[in-house]
PDB file of N, CA and C in Angstrom:
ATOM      1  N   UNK A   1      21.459  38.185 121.329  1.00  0.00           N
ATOM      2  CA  UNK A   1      22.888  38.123 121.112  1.00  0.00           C
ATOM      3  C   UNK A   1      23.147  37.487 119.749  1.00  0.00           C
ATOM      4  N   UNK A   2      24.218  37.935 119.026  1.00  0.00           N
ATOM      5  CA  UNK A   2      24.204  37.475 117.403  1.00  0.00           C
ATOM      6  C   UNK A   2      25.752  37.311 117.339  1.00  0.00           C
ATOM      7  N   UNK A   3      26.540  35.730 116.760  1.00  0.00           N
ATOM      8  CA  UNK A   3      27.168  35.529 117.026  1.00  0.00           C
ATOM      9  C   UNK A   3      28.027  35.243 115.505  1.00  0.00           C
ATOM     10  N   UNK A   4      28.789  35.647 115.158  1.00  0.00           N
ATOM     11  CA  UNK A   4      29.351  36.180 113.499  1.00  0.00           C
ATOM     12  C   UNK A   4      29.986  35.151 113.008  1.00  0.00           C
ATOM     13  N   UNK A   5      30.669  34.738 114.130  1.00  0.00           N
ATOM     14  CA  UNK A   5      31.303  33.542 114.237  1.00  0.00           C
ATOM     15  C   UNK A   5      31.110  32.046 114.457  1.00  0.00           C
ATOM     16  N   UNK A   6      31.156  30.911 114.486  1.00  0.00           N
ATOM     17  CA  UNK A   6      31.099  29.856 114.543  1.00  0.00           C
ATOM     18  C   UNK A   6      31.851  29.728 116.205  1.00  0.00           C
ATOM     19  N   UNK A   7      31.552  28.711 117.418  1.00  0.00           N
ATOM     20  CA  UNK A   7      32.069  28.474 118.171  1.00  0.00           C
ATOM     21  C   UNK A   7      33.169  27.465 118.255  1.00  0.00           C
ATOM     22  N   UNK A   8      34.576  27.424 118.282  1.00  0.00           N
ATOM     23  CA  UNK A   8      35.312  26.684 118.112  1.00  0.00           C
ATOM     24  C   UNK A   8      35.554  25.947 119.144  1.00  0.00           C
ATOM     25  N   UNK A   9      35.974  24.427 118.820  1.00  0.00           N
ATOM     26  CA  UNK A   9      35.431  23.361 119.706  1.00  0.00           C
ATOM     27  C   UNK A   9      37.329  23.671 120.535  1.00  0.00           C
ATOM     28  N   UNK A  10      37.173  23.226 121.702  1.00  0.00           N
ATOM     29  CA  UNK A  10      38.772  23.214 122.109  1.00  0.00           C
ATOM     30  C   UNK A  10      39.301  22.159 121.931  1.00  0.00           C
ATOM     31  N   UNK A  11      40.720  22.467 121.957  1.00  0.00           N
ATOM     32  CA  UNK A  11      41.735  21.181 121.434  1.00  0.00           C
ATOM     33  C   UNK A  11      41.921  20.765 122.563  1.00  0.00           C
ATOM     34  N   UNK A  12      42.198  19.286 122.343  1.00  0.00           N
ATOM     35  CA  UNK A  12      43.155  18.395 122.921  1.00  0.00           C
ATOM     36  C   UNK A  12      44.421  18.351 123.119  1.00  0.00           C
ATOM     37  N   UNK A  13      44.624  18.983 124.463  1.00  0.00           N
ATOM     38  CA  UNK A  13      45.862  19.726 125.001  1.00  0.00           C
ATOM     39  C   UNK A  13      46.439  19.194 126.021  1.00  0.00           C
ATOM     40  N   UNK A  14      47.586  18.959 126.124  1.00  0.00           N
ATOM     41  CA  UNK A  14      48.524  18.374 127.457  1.00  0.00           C
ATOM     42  C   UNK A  14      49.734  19.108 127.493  1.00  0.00           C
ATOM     43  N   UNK A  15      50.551  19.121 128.877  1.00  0.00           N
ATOM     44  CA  UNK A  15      51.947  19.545 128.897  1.00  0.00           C
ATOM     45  C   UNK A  15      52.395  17.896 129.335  1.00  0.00           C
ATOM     46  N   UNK A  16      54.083  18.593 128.759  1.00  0.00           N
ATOM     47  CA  UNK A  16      55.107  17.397 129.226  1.00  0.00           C
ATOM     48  C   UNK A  16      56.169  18.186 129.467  1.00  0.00           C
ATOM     49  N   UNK A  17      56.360  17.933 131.041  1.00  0.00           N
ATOM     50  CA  UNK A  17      57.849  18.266 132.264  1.00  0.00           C
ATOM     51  C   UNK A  17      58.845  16.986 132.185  1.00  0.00           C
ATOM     52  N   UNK A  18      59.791  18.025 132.319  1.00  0.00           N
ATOM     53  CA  UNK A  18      61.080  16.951 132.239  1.00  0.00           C
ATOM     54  C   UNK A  18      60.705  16.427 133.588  1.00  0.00           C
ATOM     55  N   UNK A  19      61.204  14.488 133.503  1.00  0.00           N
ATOM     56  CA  UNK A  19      61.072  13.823 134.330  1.00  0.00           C
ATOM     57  C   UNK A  19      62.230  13.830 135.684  1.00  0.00           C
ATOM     58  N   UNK A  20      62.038  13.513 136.557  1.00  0.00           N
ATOM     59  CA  UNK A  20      63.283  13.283 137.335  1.00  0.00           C
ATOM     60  C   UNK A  20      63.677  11.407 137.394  1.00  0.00           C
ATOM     61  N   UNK A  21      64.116  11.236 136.513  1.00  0.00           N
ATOM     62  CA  UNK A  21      64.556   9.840 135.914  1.00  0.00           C
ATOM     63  C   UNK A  21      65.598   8.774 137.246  1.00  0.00           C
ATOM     64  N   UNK A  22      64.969   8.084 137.569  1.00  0.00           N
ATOM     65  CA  UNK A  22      65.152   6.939 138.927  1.00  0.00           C
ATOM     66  C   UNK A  22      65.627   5.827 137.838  1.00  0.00           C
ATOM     67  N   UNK A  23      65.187   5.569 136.718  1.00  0.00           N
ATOM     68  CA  UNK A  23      65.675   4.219 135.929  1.00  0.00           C
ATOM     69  C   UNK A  23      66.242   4.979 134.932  1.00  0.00           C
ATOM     70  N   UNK A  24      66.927   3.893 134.548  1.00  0.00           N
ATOM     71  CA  UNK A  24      67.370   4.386 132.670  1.00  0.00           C
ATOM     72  C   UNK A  24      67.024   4.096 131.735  1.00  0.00           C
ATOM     73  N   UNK A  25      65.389   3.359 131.856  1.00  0.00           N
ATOM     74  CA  UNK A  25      64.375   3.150 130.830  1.00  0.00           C
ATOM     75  C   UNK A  25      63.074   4.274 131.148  1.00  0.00           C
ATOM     76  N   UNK A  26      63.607   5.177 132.419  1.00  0.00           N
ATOM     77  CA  UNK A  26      62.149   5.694 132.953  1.00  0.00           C
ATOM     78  C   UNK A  26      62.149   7.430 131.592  1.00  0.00           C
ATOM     79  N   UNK A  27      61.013   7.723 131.242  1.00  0.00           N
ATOM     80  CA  UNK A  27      60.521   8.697 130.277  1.00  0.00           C
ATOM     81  C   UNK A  27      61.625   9.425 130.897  1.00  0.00           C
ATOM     82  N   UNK A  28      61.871  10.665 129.707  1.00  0.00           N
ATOM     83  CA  UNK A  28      62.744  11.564 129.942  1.00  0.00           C
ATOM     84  C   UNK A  28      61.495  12.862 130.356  1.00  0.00           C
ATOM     85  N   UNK A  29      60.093  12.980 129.817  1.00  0.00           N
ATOM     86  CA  UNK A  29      59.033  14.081 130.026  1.00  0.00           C
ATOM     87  C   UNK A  29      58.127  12.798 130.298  1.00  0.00           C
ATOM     88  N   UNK A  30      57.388  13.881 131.618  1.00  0.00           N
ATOM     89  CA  UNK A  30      55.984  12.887 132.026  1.00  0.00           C
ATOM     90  C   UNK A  30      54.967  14.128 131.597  1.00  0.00           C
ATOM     91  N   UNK A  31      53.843  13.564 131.816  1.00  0.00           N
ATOM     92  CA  UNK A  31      52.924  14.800 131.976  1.00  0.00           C
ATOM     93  C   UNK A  31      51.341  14.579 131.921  1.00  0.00           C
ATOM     94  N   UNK A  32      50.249  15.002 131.615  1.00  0.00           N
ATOM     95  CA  UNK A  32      48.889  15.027 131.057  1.00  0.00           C
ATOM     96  C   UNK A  32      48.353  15.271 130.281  1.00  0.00           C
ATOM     97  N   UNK A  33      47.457  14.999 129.440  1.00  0.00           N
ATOM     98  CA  UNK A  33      46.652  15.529 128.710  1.00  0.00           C
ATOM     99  C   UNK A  33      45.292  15.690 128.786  1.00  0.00           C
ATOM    100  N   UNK A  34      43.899  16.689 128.130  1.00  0.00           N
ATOM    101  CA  UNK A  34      43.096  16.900 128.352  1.00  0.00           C
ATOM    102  C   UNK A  34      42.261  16.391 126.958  1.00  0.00           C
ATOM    103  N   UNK A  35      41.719  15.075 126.751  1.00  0.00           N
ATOM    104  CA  UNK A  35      41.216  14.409 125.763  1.00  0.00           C
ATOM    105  C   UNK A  35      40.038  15.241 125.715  1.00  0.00           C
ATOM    106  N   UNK A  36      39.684  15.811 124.736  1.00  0.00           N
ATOM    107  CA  UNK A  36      38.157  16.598 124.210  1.00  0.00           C
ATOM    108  C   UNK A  36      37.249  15.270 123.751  1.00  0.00           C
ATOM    109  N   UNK A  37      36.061  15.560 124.038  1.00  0.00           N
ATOM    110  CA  UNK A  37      35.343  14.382 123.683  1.00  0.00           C
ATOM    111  C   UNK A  37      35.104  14.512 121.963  1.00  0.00           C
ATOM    112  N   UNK A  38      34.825  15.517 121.248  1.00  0.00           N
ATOM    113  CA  UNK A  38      35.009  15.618 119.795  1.00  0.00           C
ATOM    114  C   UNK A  38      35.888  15.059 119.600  1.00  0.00           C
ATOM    115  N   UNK A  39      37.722  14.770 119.526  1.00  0.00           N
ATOM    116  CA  UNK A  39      38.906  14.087 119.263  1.00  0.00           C
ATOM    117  C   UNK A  39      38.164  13.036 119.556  1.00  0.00           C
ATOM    118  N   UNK A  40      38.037  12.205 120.950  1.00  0.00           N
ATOM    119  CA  UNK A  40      37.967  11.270 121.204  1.00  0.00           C
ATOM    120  C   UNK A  40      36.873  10.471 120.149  1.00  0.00           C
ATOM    121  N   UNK A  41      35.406  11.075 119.793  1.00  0.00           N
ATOM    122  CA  UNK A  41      34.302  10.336 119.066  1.00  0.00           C
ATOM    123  C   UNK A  41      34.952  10.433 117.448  1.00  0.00           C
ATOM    124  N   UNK A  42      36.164  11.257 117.164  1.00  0.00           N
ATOM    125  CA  UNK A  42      36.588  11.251 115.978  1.00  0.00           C
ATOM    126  C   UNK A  42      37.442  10.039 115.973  1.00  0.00           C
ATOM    127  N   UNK A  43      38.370  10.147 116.662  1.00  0.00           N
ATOM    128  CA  UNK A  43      39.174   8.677 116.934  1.00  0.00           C
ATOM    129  C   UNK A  43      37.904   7.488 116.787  1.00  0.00           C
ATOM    130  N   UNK A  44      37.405   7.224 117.660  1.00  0.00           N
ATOM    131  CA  UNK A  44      36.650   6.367 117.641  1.00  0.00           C
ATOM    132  C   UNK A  44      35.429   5.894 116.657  1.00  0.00           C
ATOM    133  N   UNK A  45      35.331   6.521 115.623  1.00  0.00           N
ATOM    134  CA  UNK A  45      34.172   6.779 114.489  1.00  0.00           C
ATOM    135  C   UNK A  45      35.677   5.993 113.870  1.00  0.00           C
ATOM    136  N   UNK A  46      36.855   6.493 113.478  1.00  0.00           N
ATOM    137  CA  UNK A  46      37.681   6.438 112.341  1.00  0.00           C
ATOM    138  C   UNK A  46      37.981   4.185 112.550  1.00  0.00           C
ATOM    139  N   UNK A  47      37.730   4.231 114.222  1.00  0.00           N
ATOM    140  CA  UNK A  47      38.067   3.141 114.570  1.00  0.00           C
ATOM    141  C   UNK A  47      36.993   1.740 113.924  1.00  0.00           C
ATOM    142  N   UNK A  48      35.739   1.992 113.845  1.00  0.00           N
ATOM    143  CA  UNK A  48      34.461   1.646 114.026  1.00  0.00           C
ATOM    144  C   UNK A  48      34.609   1.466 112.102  1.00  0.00           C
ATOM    145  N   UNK A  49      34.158   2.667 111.429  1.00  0.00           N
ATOM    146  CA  UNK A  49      33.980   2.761 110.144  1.00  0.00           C
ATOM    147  C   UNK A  49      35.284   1.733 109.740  1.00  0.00           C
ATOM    148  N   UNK A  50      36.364   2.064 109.932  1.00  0.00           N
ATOM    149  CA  UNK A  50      37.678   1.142 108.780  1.00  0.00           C
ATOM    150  C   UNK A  50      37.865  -0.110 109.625  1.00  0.00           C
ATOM    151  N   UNK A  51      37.276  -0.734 110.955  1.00  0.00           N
ATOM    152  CA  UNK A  51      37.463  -2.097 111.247  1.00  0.00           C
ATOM    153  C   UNK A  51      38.846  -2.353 111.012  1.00  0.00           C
ATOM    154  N   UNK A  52      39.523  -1.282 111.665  1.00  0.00           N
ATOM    155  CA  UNK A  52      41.056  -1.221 112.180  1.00  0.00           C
ATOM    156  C   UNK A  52      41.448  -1.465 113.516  1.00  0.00           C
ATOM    157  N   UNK A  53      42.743  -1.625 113.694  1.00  0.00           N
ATOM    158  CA  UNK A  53      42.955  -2.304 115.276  1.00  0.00           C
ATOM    159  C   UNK A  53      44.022  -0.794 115.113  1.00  0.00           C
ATOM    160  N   UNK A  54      44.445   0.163 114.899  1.00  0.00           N
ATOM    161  CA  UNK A  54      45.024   1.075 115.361  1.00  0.00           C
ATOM    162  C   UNK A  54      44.702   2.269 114.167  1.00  0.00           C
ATOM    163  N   UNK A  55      44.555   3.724 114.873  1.00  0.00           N
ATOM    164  CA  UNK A  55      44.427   4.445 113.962  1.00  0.00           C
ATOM    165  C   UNK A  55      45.891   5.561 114.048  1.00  0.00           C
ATOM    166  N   UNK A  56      46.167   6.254 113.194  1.00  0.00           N
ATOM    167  CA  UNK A  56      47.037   6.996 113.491  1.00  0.00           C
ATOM    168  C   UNK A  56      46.397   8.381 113.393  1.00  0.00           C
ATOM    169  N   UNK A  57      46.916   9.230 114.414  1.00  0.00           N
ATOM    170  CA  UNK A  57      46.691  10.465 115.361  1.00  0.00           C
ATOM    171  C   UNK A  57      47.835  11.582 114.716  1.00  0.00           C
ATOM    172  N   UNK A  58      47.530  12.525 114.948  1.00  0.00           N
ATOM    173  CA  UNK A  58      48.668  14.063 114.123  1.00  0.00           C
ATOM    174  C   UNK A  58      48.574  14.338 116.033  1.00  0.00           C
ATOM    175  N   UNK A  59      49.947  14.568 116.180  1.00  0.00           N
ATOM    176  CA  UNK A  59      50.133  15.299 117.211  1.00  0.00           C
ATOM    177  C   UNK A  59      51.668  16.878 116.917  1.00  0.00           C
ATOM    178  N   UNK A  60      51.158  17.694 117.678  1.00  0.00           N
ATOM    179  CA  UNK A  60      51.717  18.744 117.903  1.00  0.00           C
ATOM    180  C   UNK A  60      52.297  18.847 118.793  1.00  0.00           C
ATOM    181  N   UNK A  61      53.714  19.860 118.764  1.00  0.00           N
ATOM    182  CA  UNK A  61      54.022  20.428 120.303  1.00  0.00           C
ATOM    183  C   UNK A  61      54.519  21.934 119.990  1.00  0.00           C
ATOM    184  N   UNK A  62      54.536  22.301 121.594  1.00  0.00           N
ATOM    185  CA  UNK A  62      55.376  23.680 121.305  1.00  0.00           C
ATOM    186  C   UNK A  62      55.759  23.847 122.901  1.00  0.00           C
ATOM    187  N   UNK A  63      56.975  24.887 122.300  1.00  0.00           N
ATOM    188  CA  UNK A  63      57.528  25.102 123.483  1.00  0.00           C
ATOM    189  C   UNK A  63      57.449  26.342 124.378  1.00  0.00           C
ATOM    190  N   UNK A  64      57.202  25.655 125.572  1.00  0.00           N
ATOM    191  CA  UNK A  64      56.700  26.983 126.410  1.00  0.00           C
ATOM    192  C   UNK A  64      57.406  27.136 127.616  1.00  0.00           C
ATOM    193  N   UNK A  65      57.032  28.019 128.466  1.00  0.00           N
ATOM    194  CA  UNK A  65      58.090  28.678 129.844  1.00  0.00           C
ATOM    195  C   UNK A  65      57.030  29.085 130.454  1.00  0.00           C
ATOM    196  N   UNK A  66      57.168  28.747 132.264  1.00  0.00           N
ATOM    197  CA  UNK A  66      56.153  29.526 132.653  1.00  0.00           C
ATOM    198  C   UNK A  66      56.985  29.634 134.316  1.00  0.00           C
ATOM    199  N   UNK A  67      56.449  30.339 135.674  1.00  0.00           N
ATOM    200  CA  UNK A  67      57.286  30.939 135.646  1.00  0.00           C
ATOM    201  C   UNK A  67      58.118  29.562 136.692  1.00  0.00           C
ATOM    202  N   UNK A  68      58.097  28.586 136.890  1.00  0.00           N
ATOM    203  CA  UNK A  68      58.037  27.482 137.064  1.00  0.00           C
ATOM    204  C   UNK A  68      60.064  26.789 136.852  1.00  0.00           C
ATOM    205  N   UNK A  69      59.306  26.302 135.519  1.00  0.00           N
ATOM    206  CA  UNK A  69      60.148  26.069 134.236  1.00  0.00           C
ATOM    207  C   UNK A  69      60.022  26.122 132.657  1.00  0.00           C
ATOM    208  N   UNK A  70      60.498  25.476 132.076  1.00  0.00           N
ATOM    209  CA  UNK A  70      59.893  25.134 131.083  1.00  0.00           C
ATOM    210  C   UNK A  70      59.190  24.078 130.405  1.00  0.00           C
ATOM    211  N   UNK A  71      58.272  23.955 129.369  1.00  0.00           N
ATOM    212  CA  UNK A  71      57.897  22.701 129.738  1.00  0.00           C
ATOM    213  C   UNK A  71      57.188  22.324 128.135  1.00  0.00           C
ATOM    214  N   UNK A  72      56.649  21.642 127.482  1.00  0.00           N
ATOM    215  CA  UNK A  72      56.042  21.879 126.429  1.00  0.00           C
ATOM    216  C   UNK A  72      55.014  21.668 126.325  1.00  0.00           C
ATOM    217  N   UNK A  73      53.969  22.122 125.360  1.00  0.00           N
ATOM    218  CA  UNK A  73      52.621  21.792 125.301  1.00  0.00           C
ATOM    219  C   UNK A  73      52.379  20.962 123.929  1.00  0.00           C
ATOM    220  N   UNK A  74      51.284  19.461 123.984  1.00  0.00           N
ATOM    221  CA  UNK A  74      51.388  19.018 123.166  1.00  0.00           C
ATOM    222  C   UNK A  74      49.756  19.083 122.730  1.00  0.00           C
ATOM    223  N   UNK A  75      49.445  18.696 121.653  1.00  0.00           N
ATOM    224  CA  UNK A  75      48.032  18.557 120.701  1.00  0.00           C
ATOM    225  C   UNK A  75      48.054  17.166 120.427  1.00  0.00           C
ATOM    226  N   UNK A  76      46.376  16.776 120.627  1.00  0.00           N
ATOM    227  CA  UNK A  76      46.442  15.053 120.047  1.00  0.00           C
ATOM    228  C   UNK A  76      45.157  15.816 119.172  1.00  0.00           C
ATOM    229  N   UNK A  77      45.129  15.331 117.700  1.00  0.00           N
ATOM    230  CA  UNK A  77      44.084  15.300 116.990  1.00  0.00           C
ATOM    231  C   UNK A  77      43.610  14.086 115.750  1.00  0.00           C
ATOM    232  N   UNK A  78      42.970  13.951 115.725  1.00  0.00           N
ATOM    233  CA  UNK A  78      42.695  13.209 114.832  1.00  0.00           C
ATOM    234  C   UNK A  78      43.116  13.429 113.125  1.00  0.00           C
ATOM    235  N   UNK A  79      43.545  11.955 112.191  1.00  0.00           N
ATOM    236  CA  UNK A  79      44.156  12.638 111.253  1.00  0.00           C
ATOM    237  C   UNK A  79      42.919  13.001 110.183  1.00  0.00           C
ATOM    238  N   UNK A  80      43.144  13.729 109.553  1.00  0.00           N
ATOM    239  CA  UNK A  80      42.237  14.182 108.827  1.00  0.00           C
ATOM    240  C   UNK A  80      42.069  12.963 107.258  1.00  0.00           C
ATOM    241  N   UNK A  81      41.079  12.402 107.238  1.00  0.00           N
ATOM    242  CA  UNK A  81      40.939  11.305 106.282  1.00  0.00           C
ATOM    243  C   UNK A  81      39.371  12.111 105.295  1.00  0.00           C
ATOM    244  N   UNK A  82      39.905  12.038 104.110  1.00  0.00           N
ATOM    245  CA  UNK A  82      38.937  12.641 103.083  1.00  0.00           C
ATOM    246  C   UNK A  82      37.826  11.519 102.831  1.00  0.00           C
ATOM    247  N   UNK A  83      36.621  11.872 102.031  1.00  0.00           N
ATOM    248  CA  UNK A  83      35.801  10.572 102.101  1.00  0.00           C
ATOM    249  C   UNK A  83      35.920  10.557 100.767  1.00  0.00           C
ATOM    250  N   UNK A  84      35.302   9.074 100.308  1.00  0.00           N
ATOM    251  CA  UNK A  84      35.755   8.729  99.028  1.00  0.00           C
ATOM    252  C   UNK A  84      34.746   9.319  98.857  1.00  0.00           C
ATOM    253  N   UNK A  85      34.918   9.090  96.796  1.00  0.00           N
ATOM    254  CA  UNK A  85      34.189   9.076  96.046  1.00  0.00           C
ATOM    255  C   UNK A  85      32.452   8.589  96.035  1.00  0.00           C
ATOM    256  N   UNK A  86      32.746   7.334  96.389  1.00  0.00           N
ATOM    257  CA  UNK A  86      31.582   6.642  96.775  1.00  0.00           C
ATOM    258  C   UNK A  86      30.721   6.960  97.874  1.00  0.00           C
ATOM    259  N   UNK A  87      30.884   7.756  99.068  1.00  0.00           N
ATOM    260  CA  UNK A  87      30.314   7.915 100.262  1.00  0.00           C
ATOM    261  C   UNK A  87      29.943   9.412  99.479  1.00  0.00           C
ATOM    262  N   UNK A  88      30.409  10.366  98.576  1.00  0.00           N
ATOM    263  CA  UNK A  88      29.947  11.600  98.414  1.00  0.00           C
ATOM    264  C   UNK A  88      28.715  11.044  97.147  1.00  0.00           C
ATOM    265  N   UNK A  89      28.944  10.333  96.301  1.00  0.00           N
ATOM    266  CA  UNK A  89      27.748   9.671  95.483  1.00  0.00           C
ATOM    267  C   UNK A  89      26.284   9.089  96.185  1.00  0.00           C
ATOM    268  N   UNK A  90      26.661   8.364  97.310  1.00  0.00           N
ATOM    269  CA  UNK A  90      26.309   8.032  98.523  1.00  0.00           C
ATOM    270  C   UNK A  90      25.452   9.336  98.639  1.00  0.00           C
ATOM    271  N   UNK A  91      25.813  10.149  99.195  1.00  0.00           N
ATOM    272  CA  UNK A  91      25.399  11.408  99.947  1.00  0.00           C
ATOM    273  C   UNK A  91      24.571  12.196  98.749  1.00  0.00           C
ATOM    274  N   UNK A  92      24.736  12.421  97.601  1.00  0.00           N
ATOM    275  CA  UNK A  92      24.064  12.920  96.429  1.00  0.00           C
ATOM    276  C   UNK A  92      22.844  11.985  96.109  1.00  0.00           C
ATOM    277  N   UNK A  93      22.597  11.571  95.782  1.00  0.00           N
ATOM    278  CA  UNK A  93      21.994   9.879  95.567  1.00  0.00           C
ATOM    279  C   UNK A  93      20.463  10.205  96.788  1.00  0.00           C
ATOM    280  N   UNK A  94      21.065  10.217  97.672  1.00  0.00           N
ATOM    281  CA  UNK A  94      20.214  10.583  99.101  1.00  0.00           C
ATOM    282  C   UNK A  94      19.412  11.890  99.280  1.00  0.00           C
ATOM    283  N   UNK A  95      20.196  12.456  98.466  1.00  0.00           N
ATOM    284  CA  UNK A  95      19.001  13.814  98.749  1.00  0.00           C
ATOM    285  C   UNK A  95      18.314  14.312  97.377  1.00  0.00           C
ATOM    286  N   UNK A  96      18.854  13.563  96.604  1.00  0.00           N
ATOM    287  CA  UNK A  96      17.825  13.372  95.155  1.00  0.00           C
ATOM    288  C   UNK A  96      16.825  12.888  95.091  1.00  0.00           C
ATOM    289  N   UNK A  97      16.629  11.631  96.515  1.00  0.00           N
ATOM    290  CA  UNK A  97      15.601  10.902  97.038  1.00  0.00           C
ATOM    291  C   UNK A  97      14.790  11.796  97.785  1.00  0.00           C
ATOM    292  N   UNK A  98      15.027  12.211  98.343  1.00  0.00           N
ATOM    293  CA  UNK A  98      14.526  13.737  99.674  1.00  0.00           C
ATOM    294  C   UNK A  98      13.997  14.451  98.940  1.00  0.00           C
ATOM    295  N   UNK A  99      14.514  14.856  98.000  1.00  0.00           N
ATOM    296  CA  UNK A  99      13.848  16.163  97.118  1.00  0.00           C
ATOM    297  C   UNK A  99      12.842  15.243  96.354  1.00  0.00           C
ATOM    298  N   UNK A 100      12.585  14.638  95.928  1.00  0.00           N
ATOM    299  CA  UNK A 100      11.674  13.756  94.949  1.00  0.00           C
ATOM    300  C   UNK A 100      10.278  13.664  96.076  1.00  0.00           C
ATOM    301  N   UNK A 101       9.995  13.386  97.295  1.00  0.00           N
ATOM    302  CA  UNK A 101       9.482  12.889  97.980  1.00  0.00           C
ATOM    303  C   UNK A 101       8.583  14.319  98.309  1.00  0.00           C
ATOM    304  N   UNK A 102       9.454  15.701  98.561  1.00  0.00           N
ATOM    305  CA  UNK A 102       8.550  17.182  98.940  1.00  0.00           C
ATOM    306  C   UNK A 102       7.506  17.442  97.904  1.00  0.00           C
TER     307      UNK A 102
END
């Protein structure tokens, strides 16, 4: 079997239903989400490397109908952070060493 393509990892996906609201602090949408463990070790790498106490997350939504109600679907992903300068020198540096050594 020969595969042309790359396998794409799935997103981190939840819906949110309107709530049936008992307080007037209670959420207006409750709902779930399905944390992918890729998001999650990305979150958690971003947490680890910058010795931060919170990271910030890109989330999505969209709106959907099913035959139910309606309801929306949301995305949690990690934000996309470029690497410096220094970690790609880093990374060059390293395999100049590698190649020297064959």
């Amino acid at each position: 079997m020969h595969l042309d393509k790359p396998i794409k990892q799935k997103l981190s996906l939840g819906t949110l239903r309107k709530n049936n609201k008992t307080k007037p602090k209670s959420p207006d949408l409750t709902g779930q989400m399905k944390l992918q463990r890729h998001t999650a070790a990305a979150i958690v790498e971003q947490f680890r490397h910058d010795g931060i106490e919170e990271v910030i997350c890109n989330i999505a939504r969209w709106k959907n109908q099913d035959h139910l109600r309606p309801y929306l679907t949301v995305e949690l992903s990690p934000r996309f952070v470029a690497r410096t300068q220094v970690e790609r020198d880093d990374i060059r540096g390293s395999r100049g060493n590698d190649q020297a050594r064959v």
